[in-house]
N, C-alpha and C. Protein backbone atom coordinates (compact mmCIF):
# COMPACT_ATOMS: atom_id res chain seq x y z
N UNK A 1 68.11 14.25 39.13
CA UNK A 1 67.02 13.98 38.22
C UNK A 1 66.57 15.28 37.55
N UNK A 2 66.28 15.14 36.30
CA UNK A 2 65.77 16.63 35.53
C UNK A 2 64.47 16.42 35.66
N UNK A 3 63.66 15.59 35.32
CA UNK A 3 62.20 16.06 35.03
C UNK A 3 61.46 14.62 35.91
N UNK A 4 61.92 13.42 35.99
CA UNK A 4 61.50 12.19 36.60
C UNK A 4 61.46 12.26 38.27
N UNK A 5 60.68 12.11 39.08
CA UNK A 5 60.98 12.05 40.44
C UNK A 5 61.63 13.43 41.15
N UNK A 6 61.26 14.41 40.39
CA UNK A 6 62.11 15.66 40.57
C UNK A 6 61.46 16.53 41.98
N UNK A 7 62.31 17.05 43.17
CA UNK A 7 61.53 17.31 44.24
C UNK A 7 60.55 18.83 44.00
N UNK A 8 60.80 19.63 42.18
CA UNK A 8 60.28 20.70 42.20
C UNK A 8 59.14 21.09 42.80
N UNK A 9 57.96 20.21 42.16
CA UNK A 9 56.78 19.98 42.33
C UNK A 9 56.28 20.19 44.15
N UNK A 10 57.31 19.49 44.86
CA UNK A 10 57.59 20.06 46.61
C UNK A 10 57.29 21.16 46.54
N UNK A 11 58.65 21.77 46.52
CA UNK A 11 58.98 22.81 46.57
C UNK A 11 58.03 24.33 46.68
N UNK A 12 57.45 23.81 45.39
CA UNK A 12 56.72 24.81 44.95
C UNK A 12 55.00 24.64 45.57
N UNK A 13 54.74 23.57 45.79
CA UNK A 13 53.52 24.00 46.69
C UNK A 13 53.98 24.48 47.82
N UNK A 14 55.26 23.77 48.37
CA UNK A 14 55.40 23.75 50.05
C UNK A 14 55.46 25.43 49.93
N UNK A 15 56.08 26.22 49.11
CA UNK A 15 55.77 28.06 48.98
C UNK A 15 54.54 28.22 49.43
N UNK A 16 53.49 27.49 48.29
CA UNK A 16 51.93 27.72 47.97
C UNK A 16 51.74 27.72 49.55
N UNK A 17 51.66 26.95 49.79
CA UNK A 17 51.16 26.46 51.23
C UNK A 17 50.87 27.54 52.49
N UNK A 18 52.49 27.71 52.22
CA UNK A 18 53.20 28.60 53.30
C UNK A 18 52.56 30.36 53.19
N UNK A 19 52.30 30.62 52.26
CA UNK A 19 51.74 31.47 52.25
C UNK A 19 50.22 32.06 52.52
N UNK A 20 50.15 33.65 52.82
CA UNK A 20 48.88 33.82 53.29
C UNK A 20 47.54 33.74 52.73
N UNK A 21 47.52 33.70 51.37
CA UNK A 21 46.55 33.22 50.40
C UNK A 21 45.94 31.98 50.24
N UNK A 22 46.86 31.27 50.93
CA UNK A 22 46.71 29.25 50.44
C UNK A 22 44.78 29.04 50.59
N UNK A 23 44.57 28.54 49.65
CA UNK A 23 43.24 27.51 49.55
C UNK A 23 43.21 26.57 49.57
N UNK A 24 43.45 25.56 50.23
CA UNK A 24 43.05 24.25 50.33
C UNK A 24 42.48 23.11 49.49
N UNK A 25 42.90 22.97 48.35
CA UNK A 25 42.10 22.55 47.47
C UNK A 25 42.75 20.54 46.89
N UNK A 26 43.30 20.79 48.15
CA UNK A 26 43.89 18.90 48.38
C UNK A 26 42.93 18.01 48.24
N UNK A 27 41.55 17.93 48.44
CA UNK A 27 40.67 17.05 47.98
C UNK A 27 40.40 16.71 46.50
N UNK A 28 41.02 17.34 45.77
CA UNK A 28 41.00 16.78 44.30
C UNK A 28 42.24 15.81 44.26
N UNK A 29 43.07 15.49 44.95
CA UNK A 29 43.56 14.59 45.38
C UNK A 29 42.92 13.39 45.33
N UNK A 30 42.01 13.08 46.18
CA UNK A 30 41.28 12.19 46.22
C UNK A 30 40.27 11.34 45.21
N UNK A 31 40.00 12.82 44.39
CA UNK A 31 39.30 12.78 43.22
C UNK A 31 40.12 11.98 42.03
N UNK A 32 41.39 12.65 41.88
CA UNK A 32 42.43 11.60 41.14
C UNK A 32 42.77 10.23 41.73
N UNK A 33 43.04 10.16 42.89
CA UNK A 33 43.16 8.96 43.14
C UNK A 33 42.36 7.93 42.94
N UNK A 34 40.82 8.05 43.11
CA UNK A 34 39.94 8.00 42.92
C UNK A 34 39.62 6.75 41.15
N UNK A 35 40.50 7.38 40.58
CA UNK A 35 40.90 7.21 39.11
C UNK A 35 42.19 6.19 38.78
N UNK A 36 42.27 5.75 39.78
CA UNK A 36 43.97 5.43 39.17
C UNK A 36 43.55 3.91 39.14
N UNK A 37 44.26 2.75 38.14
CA UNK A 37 43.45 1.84 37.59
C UNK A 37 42.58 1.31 37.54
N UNK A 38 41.88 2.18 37.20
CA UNK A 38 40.19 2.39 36.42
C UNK A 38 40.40 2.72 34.58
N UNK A 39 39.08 2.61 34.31
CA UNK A 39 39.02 2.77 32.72
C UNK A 39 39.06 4.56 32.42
N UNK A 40 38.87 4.88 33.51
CA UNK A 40 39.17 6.93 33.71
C UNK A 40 39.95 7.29 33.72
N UNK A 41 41.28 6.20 33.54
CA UNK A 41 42.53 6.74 34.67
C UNK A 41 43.24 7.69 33.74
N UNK A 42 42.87 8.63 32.75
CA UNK A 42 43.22 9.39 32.05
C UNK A 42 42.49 10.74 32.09
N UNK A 43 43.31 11.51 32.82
CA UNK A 43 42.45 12.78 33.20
C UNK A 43 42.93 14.06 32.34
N UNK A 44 42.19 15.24 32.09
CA UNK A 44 42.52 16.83 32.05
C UNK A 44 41.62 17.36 32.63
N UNK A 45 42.47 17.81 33.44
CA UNK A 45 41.95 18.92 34.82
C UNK A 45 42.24 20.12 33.90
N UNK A 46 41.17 21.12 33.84
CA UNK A 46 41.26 22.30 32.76
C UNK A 46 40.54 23.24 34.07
N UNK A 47 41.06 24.47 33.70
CA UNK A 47 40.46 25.76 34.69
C UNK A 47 40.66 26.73 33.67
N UNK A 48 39.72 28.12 34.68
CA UNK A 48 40.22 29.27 33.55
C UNK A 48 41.78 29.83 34.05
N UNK A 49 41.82 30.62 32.93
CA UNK A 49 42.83 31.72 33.69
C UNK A 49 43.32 32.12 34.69
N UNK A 50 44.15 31.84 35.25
CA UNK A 50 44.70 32.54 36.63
C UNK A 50 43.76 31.73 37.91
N UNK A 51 43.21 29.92 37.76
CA UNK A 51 42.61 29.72 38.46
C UNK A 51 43.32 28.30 39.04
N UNK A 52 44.39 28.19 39.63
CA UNK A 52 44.88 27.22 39.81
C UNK A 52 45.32 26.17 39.07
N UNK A 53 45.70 26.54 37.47
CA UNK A 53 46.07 25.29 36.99
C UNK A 53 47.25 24.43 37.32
N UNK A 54 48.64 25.30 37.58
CA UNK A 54 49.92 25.03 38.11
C UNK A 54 50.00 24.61 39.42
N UNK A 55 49.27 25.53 40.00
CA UNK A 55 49.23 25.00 41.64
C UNK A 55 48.47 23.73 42.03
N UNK A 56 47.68 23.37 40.98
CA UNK A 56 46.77 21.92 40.95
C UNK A 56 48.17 20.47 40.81
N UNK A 57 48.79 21.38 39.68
CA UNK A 57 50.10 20.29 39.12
C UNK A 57 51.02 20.19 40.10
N UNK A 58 51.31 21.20 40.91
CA UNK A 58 52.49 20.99 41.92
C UNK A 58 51.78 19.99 42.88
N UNK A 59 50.80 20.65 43.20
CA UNK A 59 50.21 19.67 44.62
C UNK A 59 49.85 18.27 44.08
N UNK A 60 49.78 17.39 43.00
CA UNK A 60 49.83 16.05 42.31
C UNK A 60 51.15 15.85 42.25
N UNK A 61 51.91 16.33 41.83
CA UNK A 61 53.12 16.18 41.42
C UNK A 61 53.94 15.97 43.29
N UNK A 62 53.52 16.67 43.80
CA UNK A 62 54.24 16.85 45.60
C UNK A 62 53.49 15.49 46.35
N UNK A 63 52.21 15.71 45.48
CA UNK A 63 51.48 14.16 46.41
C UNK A 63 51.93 12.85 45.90
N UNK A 64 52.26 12.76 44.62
CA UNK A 64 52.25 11.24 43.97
C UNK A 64 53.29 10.76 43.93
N UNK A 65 54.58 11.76 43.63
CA UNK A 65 55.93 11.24 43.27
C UNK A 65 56.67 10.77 44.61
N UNK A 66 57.17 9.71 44.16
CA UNK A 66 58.15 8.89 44.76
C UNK A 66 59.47 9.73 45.17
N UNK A 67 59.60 10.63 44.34
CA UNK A 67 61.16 11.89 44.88
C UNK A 67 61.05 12.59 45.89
N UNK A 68 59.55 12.48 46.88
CA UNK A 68 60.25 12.90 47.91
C UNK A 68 59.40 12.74 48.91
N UNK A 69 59.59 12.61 50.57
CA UNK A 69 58.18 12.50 51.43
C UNK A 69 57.51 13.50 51.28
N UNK A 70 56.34 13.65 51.10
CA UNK A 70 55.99 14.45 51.08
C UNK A 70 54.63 14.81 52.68
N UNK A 71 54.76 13.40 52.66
CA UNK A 71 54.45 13.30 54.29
C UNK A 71 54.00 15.08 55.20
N UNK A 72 54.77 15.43 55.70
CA UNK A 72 54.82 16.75 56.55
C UNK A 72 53.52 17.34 55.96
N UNK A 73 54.42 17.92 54.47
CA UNK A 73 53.50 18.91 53.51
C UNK A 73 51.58 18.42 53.63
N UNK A 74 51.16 16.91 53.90
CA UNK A 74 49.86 17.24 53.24
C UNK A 74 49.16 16.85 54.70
N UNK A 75 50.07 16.59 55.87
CA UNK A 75 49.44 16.03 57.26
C UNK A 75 48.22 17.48 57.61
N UNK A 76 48.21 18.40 57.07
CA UNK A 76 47.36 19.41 57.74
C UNK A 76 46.93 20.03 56.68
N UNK A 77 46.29 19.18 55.65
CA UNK A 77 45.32 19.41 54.89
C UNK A 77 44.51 18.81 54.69
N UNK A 78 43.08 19.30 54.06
CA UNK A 78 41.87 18.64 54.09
C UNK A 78 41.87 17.33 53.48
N UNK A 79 43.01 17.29 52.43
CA UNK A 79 43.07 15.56 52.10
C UNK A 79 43.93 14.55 53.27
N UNK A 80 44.32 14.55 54.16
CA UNK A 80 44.67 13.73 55.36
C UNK A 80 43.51 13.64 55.92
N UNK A 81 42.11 14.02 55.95
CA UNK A 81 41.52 13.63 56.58
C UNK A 81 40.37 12.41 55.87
N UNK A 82 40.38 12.16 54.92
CA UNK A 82 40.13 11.10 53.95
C UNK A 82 40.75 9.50 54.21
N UNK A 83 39.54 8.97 53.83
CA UNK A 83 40.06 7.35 54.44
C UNK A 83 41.06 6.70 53.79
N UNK A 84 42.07 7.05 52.45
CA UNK A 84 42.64 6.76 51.22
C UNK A 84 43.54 7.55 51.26
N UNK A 85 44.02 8.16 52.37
CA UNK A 85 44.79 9.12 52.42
C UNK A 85 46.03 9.02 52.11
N UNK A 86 47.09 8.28 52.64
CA UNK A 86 48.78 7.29 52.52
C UNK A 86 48.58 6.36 51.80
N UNK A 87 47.31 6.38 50.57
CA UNK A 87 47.22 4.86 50.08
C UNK A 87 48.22 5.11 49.08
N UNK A 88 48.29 6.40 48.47
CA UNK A 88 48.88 6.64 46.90
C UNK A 88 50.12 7.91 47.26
N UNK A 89 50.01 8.16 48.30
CA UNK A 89 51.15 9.12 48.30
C UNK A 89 52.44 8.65 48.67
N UNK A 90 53.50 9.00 47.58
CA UNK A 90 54.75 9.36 47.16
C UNK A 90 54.72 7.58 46.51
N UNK A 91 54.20 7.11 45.98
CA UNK A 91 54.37 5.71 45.05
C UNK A 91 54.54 5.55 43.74
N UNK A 92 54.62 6.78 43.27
CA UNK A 92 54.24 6.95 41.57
C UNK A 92 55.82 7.90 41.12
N UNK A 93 55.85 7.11 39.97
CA UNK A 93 56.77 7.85 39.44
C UNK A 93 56.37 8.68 38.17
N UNK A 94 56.59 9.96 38.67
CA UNK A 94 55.91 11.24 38.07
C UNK A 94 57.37 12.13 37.29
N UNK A 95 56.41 12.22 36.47
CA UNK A 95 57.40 13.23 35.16
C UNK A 95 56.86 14.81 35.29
N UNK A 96 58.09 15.39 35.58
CA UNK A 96 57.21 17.66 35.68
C UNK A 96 58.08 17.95 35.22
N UNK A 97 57.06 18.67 34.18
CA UNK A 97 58.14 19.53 33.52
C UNK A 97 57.23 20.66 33.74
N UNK A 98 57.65 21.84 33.38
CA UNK A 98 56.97 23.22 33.25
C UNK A 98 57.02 23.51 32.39
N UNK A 99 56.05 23.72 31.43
CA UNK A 99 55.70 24.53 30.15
C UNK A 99 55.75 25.91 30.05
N UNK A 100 55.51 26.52 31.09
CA UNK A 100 55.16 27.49 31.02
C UNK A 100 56.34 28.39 31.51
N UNK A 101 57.05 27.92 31.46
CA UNK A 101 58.90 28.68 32.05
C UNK A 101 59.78 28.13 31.17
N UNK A 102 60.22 28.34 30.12
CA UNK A 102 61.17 27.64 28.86
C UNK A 102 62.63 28.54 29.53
N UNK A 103 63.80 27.39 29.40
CA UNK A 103 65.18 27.98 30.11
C UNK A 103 65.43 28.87 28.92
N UNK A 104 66.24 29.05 29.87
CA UNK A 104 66.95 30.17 28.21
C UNK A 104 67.77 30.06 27.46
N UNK A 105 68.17 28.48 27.59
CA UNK A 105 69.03 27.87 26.71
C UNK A 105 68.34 27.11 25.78
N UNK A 106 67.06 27.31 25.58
CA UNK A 106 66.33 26.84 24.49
C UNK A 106 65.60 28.07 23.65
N UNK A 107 65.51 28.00 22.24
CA UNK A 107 64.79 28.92 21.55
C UNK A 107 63.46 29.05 21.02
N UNK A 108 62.75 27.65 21.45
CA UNK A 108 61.38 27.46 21.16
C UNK A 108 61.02 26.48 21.49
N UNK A 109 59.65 26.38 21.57
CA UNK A 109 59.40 24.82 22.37
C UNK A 109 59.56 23.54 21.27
N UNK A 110 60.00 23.59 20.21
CA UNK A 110 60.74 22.35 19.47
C UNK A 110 62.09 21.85 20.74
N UNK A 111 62.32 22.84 21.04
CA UNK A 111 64.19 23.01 21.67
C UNK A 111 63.60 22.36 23.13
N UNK A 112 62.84 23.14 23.95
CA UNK A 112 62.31 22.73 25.17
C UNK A 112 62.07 21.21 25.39
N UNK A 113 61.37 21.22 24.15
CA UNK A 113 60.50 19.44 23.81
C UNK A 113 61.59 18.42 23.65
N UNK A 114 62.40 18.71 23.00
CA UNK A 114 63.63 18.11 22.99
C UNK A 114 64.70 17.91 24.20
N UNK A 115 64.87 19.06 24.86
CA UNK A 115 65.64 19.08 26.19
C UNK A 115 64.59 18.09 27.04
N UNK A 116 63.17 18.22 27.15
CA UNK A 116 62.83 17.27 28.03
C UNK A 116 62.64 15.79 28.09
N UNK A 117 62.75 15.29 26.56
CA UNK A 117 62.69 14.16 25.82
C UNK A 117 64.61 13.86 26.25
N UNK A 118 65.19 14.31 26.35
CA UNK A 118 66.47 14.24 26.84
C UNK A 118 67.04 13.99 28.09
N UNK A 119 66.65 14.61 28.52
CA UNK A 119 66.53 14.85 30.47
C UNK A 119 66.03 13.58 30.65
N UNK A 120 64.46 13.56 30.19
CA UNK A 120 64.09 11.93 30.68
C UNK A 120 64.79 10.88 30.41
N UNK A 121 65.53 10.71 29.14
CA UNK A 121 66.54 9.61 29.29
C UNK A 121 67.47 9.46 29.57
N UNK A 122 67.73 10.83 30.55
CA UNK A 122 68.92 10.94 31.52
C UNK A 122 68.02 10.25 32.90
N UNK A 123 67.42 10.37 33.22
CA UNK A 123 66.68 10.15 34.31
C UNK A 123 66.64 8.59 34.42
N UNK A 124 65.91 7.81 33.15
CA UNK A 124 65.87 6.96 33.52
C UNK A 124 66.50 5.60 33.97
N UNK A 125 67.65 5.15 33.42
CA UNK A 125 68.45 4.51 33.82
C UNK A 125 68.73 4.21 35.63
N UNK A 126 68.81 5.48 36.02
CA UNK A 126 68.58 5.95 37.36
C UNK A 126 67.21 4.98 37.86
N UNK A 127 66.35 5.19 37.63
CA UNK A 127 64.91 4.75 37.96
C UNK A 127 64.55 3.52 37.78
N UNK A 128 65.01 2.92 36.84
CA UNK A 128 64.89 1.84 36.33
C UNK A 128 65.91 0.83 37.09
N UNK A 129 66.91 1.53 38.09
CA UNK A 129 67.66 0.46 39.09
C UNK A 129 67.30 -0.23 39.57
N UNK A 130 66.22 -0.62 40.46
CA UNK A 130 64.87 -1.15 41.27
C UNK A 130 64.55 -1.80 40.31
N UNK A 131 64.51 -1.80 38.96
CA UNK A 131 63.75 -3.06 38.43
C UNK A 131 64.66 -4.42 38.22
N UNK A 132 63.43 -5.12 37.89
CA UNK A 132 64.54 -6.66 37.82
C UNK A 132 64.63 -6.78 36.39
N UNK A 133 64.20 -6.04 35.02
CA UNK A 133 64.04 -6.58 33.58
C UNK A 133 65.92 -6.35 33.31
N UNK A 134 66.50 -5.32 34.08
CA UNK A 134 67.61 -5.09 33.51
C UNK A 134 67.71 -4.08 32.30
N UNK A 135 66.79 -3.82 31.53
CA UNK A 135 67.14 -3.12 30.92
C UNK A 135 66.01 -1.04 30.70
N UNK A 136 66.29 -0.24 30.53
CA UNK A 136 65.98 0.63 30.68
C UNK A 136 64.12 0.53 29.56
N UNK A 137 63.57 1.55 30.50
CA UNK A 137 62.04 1.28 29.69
C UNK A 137 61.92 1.41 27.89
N UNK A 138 61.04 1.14 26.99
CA UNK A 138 60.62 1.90 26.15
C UNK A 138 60.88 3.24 26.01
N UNK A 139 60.64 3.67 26.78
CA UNK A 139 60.49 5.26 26.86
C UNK A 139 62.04 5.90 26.69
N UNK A 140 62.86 5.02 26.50
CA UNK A 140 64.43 5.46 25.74
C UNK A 140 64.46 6.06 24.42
N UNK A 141 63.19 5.49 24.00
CA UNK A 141 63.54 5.31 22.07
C UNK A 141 62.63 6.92 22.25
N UNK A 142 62.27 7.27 22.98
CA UNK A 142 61.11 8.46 22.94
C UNK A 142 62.20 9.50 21.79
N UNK A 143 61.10 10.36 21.27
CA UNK A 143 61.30 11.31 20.86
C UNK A 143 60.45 12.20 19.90
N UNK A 144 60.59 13.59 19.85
CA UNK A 144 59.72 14.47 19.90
C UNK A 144 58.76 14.35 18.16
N UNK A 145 57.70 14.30 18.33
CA UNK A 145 56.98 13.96 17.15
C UNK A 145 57.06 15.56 15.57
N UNK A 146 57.43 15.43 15.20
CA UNK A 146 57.86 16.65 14.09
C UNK A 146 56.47 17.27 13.70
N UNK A 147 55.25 15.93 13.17
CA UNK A 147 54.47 17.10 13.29
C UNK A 147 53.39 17.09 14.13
N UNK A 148 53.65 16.73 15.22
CA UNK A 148 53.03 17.76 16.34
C UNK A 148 53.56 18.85 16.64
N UNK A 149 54.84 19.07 16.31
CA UNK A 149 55.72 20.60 16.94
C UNK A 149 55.61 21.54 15.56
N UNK A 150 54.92 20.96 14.07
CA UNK A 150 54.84 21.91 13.42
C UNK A 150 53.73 22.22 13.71
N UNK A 151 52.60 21.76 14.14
CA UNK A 151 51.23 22.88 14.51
C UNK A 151 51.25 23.62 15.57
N UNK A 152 52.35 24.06 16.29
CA UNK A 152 52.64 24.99 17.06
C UNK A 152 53.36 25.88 16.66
């Protein structure tokens, strides 16, 4: 998988975690969950600078997605101790991409936007096995809006 169900999002807290700095900040967990079909269920979590915005995304991305248990990773954090705890974790099928790391086989984020609009419809077919419609989502025909990528 490139960007759908992808275990990055793991990965990269299970680092966070592991290390001697970690803050605990798994109860916004709850706070999203909190949200999920409701008339809210559309969030931006905004911080300043250098204040957890990525590490907010991995730990959603490690809690929600279906690509991987994530079980182990959140048993000894402050969100396991919440009554809603296994209600929403690993059930969701979550899309990560990183913005903020462009490969280097792309030359601008037109190129990026495109590779990920790509990837996902590599992905999905895959994902879409489990369903009974037979045929692959909407989200096939996707593709990158021209001028939204010219005001960047």
């Amino acid at each position: 998988m490139n960007y759908l169900n992808t275990n990055g999002p793991y990965f990269l807290f299970r680092d966070a975690v592991n290390s001697e700095i970690f803050v605990d900040k798994s109860l916004l967990i709850d706070k999203v969950s909190g949200k999920i079909r409701t008339g809210n269920k559309y969030l931006c979590i905004t911080r300043p600078r250098r204040f957890g915005k990525s590490m907010n995304a991995y730990m959603l991305g490690a809690y929600y997605t279906k690509g991987t248990d994530s079980a182990g990773l959140f048993d000894g954090l402050e969100i396991a101790r919440t009554v809603d705890y296994g209600k929403h974790r690993n059930r969701y099928n979550v899309v990560f991409a990183d913005m903020s790391r462009m490969p280097d086989v792309c030359n601008g984020y037109r190129d990026y936007m495109n590779a990920v609009v790509e990837g996902l419809k590599a992905d999905l077919p895959e994902a879409t096995l489990a369903l009974d419609s037979g045929k692959p989502a909407i989200i096939l025909e996707l593709k990158v809006d021209e001028d939204c990528m010219a005001a960047l």
